[in-house]
PDB file of N, CA and C in Angstrom:
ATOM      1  N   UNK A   1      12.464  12.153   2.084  1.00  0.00           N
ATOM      2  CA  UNK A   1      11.422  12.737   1.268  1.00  0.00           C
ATOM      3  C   UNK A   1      10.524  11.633   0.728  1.00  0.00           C
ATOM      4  N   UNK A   2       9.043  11.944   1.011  1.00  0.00           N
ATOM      5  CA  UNK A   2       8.124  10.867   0.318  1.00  0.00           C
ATOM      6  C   UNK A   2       8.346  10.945  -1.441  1.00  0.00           C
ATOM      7  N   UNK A   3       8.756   9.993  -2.013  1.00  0.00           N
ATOM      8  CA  UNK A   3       8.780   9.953  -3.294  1.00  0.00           C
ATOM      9  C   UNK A   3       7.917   9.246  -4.152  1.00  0.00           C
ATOM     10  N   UNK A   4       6.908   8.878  -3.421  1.00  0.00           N
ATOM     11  CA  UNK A   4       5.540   8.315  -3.788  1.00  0.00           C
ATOM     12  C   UNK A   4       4.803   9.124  -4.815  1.00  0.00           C
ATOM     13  N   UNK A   5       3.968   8.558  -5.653  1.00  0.00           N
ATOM     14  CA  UNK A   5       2.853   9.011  -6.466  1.00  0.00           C
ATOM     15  C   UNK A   5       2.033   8.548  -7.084  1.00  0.00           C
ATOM     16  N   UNK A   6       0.636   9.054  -8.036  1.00  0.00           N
ATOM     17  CA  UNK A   6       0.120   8.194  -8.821  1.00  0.00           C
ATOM     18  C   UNK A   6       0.449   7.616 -10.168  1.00  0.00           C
ATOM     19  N   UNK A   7       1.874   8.160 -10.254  1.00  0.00           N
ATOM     20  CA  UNK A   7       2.484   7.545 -11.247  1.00  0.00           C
ATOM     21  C   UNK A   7       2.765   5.624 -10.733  1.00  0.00           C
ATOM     22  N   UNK A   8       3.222   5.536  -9.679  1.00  0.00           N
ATOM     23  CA  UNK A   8       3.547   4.101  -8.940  1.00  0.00           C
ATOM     24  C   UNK A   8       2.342   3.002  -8.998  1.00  0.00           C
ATOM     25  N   UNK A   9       2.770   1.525  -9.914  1.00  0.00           N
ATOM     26  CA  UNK A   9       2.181   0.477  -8.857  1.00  0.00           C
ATOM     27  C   UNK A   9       1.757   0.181  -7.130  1.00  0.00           C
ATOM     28  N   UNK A  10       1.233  -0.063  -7.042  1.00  0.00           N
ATOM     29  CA  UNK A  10       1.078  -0.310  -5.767  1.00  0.00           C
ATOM     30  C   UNK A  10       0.202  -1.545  -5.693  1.00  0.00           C
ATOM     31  N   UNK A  11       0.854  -2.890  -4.624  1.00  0.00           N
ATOM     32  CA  UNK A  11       0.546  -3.969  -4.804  1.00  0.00           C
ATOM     33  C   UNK A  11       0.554  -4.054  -3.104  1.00  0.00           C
ATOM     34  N   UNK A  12      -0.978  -4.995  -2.701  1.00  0.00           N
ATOM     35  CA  UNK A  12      -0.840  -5.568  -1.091  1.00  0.00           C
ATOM     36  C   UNK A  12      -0.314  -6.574  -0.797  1.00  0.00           C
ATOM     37  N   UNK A  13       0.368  -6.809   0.034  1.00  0.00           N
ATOM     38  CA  UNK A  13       0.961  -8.244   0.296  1.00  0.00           C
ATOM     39  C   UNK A  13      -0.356  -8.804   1.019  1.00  0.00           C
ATOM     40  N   UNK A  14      -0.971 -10.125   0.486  1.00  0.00           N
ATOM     41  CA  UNK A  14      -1.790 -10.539   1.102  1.00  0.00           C
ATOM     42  C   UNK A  14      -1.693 -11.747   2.013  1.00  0.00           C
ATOM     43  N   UNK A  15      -1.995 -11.353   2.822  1.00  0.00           N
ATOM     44  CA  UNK A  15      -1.704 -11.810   4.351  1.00  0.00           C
ATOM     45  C   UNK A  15      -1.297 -10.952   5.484  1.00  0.00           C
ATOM     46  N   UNK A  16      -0.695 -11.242   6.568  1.00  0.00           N
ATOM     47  CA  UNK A  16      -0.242 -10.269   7.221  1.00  0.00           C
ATOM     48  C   UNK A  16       1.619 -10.946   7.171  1.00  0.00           C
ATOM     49  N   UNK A  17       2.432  -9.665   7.853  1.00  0.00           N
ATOM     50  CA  UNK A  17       3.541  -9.874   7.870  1.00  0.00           C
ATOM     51  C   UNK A  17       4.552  -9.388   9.060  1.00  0.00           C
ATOM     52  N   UNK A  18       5.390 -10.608   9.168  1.00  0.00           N
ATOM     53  CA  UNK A  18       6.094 -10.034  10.357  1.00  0.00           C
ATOM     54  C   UNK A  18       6.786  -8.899  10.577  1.00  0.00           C
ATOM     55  N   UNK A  19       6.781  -7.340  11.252  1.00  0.00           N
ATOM     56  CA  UNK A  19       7.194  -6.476  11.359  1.00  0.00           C
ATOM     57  C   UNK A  19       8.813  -6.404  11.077  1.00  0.00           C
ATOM     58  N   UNK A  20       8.962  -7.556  11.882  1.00  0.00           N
ATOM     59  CA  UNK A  20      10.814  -7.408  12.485  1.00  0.00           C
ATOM     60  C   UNK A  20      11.732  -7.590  10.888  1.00  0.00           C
ATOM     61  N   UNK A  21      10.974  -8.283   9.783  1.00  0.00           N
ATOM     62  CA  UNK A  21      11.482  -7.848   8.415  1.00  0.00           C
ATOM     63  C   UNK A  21      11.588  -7.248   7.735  1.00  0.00           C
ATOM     64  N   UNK A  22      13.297  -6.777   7.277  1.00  0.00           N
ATOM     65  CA  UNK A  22      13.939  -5.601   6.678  1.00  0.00           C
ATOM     66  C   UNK A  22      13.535  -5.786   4.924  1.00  0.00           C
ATOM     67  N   UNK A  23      14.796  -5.543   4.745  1.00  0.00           N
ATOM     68  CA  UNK A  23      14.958  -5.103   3.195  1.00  0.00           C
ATOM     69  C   UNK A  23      14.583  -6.824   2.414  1.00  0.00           C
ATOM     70  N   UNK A  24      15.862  -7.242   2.819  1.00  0.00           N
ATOM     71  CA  UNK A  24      15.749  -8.835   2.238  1.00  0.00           C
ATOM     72  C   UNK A  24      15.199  -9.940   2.382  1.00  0.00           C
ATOM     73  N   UNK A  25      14.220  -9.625   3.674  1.00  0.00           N
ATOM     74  CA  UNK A  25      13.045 -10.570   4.349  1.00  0.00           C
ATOM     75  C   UNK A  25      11.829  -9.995   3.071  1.00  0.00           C
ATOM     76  N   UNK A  26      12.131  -9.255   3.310  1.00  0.00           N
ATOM     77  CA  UNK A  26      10.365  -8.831   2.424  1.00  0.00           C
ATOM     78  C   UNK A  26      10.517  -8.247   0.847  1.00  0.00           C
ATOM     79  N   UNK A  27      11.759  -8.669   0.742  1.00  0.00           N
ATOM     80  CA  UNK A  27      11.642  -9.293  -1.209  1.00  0.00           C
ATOM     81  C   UNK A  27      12.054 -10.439  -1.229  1.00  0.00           C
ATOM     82  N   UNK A  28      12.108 -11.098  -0.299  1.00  0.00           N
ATOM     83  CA  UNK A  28      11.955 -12.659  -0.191  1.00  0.00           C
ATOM     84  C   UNK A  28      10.709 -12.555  -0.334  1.00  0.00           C
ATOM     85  N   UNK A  29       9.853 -12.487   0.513  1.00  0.00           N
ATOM     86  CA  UNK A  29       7.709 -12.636   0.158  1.00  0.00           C
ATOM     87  C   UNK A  29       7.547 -11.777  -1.302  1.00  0.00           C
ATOM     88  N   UNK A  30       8.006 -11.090  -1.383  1.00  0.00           N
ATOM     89  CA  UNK A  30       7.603 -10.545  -2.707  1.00  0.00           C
ATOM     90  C   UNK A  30       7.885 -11.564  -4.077  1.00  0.00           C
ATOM     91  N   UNK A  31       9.083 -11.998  -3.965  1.00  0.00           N
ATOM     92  CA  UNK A  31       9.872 -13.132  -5.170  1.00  0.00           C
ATOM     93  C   UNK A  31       8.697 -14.741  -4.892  1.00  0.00           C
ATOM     94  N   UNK A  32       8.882 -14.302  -3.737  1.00  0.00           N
ATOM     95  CA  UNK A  32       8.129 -16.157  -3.480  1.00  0.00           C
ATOM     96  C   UNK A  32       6.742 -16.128  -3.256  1.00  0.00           C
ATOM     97  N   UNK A  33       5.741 -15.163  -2.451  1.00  0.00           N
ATOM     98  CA  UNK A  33       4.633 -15.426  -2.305  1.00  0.00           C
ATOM     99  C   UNK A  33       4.143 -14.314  -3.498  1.00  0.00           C
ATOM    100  N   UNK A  34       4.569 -13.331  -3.849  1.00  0.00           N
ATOM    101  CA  UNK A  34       3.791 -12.426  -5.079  1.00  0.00           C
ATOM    102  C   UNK A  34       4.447 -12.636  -6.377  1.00  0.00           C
ATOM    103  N   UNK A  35       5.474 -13.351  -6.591  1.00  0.00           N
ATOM    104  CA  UNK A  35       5.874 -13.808  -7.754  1.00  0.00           C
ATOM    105  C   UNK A  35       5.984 -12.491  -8.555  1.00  0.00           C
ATOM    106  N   UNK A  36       6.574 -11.495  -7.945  1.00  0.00           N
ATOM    107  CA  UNK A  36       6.729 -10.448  -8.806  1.00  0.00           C
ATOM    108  C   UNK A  36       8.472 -10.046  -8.120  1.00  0.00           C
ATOM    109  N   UNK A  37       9.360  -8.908  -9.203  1.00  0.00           N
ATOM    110  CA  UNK A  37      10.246  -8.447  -8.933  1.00  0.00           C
ATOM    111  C   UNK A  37      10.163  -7.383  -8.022  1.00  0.00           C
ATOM    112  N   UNK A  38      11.049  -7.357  -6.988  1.00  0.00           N
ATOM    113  CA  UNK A  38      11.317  -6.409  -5.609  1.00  0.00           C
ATOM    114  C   UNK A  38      11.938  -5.270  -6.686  1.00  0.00           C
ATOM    115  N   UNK A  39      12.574  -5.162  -7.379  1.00  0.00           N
ATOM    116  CA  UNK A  39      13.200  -3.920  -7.913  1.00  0.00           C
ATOM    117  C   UNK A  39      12.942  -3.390  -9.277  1.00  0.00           C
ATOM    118  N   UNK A  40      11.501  -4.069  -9.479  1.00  0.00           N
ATOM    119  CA  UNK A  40      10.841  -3.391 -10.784  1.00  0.00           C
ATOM    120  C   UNK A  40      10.628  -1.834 -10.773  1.00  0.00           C
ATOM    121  N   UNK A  41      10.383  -1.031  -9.339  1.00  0.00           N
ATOM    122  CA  UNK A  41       9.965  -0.073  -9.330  1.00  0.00           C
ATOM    123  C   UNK A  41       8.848   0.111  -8.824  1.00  0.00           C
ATOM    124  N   UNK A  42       7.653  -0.903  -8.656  1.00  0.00           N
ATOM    125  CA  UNK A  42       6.240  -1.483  -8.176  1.00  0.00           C
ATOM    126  C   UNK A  42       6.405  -0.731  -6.325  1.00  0.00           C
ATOM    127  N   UNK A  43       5.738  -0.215  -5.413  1.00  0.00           N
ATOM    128  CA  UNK A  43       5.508  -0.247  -4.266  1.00  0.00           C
ATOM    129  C   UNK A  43       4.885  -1.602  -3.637  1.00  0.00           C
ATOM    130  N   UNK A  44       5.526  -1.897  -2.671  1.00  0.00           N
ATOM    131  CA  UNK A  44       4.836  -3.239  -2.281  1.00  0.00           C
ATOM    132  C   UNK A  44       4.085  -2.545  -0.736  1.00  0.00           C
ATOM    133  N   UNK A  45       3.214  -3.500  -0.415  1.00  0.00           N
ATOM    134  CA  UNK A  45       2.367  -2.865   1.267  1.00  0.00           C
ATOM    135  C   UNK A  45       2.147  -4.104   1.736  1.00  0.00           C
ATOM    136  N   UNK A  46       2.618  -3.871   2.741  1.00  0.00           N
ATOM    137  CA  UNK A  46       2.514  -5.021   3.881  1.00  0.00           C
ATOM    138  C   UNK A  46       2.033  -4.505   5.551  1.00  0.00           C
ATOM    139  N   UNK A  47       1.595  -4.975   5.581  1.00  0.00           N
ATOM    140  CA  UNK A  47       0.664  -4.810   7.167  1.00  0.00           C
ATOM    141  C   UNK A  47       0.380  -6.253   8.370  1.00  0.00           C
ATOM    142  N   UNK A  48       0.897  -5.681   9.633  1.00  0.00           N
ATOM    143  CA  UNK A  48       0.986  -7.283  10.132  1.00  0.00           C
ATOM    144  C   UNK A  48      -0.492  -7.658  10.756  1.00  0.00           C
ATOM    145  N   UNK A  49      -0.787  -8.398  11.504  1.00  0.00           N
ATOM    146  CA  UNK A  49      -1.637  -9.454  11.645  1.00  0.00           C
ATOM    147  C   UNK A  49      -2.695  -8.147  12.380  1.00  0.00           C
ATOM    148  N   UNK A  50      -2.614  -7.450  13.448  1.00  0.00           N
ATOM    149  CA  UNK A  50      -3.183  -6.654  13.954  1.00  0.00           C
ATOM    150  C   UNK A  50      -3.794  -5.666  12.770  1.00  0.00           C
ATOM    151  N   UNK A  51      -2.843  -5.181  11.904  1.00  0.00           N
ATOM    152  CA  UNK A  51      -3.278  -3.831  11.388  1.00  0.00           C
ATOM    153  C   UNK A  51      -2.985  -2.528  11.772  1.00  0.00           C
ATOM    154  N   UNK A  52      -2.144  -2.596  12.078  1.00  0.00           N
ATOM    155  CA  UNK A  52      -1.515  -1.776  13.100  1.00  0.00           C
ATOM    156  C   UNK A  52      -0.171  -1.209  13.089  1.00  0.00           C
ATOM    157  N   UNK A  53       0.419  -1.941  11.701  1.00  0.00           N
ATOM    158  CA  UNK A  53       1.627  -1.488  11.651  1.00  0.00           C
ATOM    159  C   UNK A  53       2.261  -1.800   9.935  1.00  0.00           C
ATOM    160  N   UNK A  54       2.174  -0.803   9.280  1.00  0.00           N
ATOM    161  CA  UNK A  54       2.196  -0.814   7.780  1.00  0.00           C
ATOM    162  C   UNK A  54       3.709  -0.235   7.359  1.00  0.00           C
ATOM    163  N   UNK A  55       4.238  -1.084   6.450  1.00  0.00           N
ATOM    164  CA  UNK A  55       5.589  -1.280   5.211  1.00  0.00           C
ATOM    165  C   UNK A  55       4.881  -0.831   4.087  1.00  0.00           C
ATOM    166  N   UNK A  56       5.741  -0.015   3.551  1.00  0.00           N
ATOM    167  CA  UNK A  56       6.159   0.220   2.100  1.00  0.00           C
ATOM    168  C   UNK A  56       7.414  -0.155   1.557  1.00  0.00           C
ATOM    169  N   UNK A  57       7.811  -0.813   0.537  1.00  0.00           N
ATOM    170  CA  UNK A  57       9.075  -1.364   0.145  1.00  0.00           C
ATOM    171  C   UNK A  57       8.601  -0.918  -1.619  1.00  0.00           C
ATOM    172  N   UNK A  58       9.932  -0.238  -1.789  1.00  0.00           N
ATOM    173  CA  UNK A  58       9.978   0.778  -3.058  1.00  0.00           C
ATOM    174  C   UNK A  58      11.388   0.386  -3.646  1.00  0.00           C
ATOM    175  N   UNK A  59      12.157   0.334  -4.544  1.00  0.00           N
ATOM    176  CA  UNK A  59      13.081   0.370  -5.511  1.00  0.00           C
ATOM    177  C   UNK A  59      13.023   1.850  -6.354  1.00  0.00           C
ATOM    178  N   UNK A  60      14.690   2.283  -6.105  1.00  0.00           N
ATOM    179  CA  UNK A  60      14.402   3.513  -6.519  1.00  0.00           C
ATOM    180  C   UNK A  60      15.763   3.138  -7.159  1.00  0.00           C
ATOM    181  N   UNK A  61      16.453   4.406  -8.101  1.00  0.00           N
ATOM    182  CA  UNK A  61      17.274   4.231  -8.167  1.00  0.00           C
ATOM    183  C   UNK A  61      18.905   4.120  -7.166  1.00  0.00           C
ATOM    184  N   UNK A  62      19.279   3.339  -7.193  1.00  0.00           N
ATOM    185  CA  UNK A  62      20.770   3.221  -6.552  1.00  0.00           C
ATOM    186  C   UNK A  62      20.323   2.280  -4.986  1.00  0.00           C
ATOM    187  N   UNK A  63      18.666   1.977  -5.218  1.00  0.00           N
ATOM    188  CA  UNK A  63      18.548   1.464  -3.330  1.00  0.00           C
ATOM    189  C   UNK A  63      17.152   1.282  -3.239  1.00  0.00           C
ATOM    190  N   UNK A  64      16.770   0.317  -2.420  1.00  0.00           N
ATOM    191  CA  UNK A  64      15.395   0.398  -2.038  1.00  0.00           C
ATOM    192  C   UNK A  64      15.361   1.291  -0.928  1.00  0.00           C
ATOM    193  N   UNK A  65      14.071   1.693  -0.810  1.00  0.00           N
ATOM    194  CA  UNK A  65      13.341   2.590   0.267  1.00  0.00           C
ATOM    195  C   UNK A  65      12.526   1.939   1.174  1.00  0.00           C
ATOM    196  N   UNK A  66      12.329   1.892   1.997  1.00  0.00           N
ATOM    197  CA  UNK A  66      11.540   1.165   3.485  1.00  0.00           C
ATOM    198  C   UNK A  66      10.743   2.304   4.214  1.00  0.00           C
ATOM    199  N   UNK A  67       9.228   3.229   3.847  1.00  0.00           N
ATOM    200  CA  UNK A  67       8.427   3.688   4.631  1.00  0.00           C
ATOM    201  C   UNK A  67       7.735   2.874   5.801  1.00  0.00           C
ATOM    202  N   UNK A  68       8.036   3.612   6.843  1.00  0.00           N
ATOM    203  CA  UNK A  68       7.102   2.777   7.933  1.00  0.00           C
ATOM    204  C   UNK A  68       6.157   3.881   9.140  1.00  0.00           C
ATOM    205  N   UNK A  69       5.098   2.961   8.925  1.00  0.00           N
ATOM    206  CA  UNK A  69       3.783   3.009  10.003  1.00  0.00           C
ATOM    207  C   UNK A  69       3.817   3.146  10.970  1.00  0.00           C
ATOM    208  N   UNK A  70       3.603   3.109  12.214  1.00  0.00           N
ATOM    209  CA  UNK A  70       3.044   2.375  13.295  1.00  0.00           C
ATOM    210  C   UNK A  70       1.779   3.538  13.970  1.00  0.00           C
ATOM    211  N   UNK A  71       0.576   2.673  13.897  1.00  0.00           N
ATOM    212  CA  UNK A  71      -0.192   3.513  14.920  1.00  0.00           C
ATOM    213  C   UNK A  71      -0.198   3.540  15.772  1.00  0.00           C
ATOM    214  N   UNK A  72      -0.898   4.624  16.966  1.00  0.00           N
ATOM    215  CA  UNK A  72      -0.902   4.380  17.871  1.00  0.00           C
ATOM    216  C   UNK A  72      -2.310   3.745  18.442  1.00  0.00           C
ATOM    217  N   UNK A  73      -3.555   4.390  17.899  1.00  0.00           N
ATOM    218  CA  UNK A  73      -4.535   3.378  18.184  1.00  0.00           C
ATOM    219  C   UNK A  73      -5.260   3.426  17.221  1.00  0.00           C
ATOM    220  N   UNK A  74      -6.372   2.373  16.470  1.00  0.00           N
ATOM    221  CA  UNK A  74      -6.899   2.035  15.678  1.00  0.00           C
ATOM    222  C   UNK A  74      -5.980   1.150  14.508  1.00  0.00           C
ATOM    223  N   UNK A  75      -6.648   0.957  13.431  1.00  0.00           N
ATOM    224  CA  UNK A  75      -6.424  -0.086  12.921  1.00  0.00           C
ATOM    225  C   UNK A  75      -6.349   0.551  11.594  1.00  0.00           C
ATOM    226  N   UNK A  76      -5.613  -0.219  10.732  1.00  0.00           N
ATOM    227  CA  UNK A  76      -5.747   0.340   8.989  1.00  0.00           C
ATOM    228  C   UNK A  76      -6.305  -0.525   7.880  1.00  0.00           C
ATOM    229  N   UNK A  77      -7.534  -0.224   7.478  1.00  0.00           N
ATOM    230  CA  UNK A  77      -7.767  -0.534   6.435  1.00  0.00           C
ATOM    231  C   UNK A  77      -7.918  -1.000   5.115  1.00  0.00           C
ATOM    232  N   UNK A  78      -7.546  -2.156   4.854  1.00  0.00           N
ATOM    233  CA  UNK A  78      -6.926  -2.627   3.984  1.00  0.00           C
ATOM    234  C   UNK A  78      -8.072  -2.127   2.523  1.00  0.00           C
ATOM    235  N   UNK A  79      -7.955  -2.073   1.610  1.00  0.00           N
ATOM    236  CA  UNK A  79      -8.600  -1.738  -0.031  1.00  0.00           C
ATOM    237  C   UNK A  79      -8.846  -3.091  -0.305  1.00  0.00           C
ATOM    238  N   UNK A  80     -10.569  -3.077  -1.002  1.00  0.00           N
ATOM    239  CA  UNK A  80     -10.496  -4.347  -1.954  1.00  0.00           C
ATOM    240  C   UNK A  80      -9.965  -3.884  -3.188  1.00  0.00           C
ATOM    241  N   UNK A  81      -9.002  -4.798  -3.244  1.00  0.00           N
ATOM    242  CA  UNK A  81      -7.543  -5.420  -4.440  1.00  0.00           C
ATOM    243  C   UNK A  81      -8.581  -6.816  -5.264  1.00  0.00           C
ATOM    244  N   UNK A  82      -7.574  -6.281  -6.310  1.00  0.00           N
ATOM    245  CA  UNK A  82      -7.938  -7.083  -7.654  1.00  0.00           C
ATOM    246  C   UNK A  82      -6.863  -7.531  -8.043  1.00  0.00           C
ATOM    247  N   UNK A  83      -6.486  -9.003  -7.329  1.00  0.00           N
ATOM    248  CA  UNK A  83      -5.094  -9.304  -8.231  1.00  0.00           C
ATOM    249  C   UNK A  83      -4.235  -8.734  -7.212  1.00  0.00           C
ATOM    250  N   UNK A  84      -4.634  -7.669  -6.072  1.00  0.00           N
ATOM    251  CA  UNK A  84      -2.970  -7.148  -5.321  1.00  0.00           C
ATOM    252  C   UNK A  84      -3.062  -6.116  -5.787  1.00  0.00           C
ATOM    253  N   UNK A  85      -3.494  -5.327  -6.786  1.00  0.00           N
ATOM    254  CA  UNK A  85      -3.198  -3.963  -7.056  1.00  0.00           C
ATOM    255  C   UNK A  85      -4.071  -2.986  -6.876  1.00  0.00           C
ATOM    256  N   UNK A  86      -3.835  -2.010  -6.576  1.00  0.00           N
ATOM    257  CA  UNK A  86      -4.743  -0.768  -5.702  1.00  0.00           C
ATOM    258  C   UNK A  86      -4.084   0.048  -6.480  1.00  0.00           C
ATOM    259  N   UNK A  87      -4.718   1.086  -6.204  1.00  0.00           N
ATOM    260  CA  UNK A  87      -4.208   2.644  -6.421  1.00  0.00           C
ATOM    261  C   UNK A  87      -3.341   3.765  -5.680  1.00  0.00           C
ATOM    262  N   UNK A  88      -3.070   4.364  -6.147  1.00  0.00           N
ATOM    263  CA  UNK A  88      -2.163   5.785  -5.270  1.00  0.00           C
ATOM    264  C   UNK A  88      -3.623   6.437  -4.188  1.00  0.00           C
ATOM    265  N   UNK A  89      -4.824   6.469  -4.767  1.00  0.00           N
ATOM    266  CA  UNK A  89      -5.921   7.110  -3.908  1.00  0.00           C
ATOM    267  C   UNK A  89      -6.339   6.362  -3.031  1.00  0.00           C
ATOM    268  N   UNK A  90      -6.225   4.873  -2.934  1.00  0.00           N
ATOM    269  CA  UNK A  90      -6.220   3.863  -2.301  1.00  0.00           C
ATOM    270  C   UNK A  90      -5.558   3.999  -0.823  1.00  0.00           C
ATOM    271  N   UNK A  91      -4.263   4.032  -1.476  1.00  0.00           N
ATOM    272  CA  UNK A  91      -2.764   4.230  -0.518  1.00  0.00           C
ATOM    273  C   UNK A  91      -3.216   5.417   0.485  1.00  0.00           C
ATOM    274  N   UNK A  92      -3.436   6.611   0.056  1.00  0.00           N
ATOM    275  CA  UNK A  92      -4.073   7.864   0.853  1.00  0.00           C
ATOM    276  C   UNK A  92      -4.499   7.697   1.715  1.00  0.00           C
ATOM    277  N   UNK A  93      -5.783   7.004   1.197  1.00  0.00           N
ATOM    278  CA  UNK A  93      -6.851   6.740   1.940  1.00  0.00           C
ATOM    279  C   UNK A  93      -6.823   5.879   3.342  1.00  0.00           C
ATOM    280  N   UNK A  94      -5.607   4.729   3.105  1.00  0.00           N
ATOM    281  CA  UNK A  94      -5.219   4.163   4.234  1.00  0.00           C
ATOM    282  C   UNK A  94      -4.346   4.696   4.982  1.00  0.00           C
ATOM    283  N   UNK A  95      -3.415   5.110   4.584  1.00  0.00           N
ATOM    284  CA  UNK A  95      -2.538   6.233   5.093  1.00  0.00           C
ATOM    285  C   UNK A  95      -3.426   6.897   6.125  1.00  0.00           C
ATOM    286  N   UNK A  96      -4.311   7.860   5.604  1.00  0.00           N
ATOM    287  CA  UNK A  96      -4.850   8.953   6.484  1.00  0.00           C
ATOM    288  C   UNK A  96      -6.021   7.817   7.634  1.00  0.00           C
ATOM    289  N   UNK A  97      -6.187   6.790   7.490  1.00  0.00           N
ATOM    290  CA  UNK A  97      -7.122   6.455   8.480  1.00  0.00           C
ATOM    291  C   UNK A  97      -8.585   7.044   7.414  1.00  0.00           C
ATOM    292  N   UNK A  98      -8.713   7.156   6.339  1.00  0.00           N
ATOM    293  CA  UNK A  98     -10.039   7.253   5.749  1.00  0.00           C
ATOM    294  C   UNK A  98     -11.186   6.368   4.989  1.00  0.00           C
ATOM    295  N   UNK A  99     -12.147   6.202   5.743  1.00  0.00           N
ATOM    296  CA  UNK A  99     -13.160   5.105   5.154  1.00  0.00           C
ATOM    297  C   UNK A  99     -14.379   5.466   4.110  1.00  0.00           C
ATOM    298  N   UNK A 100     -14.589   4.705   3.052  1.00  0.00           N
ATOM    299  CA  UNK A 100     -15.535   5.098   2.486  1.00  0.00           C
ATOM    300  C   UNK A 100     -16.311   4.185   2.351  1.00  0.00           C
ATOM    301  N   UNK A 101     -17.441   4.797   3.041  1.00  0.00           N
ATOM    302  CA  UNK A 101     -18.392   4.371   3.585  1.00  0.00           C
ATOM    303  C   UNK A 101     -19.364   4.402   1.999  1.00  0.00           C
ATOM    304  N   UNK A 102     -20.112   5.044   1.646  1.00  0.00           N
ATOM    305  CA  UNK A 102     -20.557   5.295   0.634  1.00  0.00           C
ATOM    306  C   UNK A 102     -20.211   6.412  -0.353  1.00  0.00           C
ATOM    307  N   UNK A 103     -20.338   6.114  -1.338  1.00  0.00           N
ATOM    308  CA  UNK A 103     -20.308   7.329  -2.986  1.00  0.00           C
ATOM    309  C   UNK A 103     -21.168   7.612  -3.626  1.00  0.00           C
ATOM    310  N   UNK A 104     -21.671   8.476  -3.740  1.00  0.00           N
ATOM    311  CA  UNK A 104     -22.946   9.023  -4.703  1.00  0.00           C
ATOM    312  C   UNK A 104     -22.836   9.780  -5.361  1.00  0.00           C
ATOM    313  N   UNK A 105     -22.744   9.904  -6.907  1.00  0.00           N
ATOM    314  CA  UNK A 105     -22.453  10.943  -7.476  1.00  0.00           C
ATOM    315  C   UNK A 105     -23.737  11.394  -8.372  1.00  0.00           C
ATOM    316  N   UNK A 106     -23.795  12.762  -8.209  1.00  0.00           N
ATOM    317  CA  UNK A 106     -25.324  13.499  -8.542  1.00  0.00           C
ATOM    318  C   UNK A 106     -24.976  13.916  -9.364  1.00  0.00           C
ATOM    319  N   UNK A 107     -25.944  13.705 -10.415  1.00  0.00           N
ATOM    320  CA  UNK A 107     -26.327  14.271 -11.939  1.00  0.00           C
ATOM    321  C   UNK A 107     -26.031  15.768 -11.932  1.00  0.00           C
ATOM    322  N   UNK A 108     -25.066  16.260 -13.182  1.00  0.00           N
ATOM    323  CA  UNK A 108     -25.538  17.640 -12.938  1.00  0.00           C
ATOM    324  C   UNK A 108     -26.332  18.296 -14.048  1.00  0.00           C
ATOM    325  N   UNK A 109     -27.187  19.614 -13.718  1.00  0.00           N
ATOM    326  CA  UNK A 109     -28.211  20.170 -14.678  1.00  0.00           C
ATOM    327  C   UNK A 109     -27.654  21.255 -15.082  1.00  0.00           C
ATOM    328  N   UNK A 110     -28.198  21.833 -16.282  1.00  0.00           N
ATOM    329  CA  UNK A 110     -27.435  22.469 -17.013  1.00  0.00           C
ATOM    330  C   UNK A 110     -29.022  23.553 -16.820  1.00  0.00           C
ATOM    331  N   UNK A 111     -28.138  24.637 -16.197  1.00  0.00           N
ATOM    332  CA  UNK A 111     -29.570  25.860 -16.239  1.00  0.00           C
ATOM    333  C   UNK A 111     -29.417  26.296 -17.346  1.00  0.00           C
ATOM    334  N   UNK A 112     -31.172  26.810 -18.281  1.00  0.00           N
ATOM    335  CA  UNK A 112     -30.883  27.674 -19.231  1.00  0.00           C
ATOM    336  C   UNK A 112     -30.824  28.727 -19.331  1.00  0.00           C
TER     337      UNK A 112
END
């Protein structure tokens, strides 16, 4: 069951990362290259060099969780991050393969 939400941190690992790493490879990069705790509760995202193949590493209670990616064609999107941290609408958005291209939000009028 996805146990994800916008209640969750969500932090990018910046760089890319080798696929073939499990649980304890990739809170090793988390402890050493993000200087943050693997079992705070935080979602971590990692994506390897292509883009093509995306980790989630979660701490839940009693165990971490390991969601995984792989596309079959195209590429995923990484969010400009501030610091590593994005959003849950963020996450979606890469998830689904969705780009935003532009936002415009129109005034609204109040008829009398």
């Amino acid at each position: 069951m996805f146990a994800l939400g916008s209640s969750h941190r969500f932090y990018l690992f910046n760089g890319h990362c080798d696929m073939r790493k499990s649980f304890d490879g990739l809170c090793g990069l988390i402890s050493s290259n993000m200087q943050r705790q693997a079992t705070s509760g935080e979602v971590f995202v990692f994506l390897n060099r292509s883009r093509t193949h995306m980790k989630l590493l979660h701490w839940e209670k009693g165990g971490f969780v390991l969601y995984y990616k792989r596309l079959e064609s195209g590429t995923f999107l990484p969010p400009n991050v501030k610091d590593g941290e994005f959003s849950w609408s963020d996450l979606v958005l890469i998830v689904e393969g969705i780009q935003v291209v532009k936002s415009i939000r129109k005034k609204r009028f109040l008829l009398p």
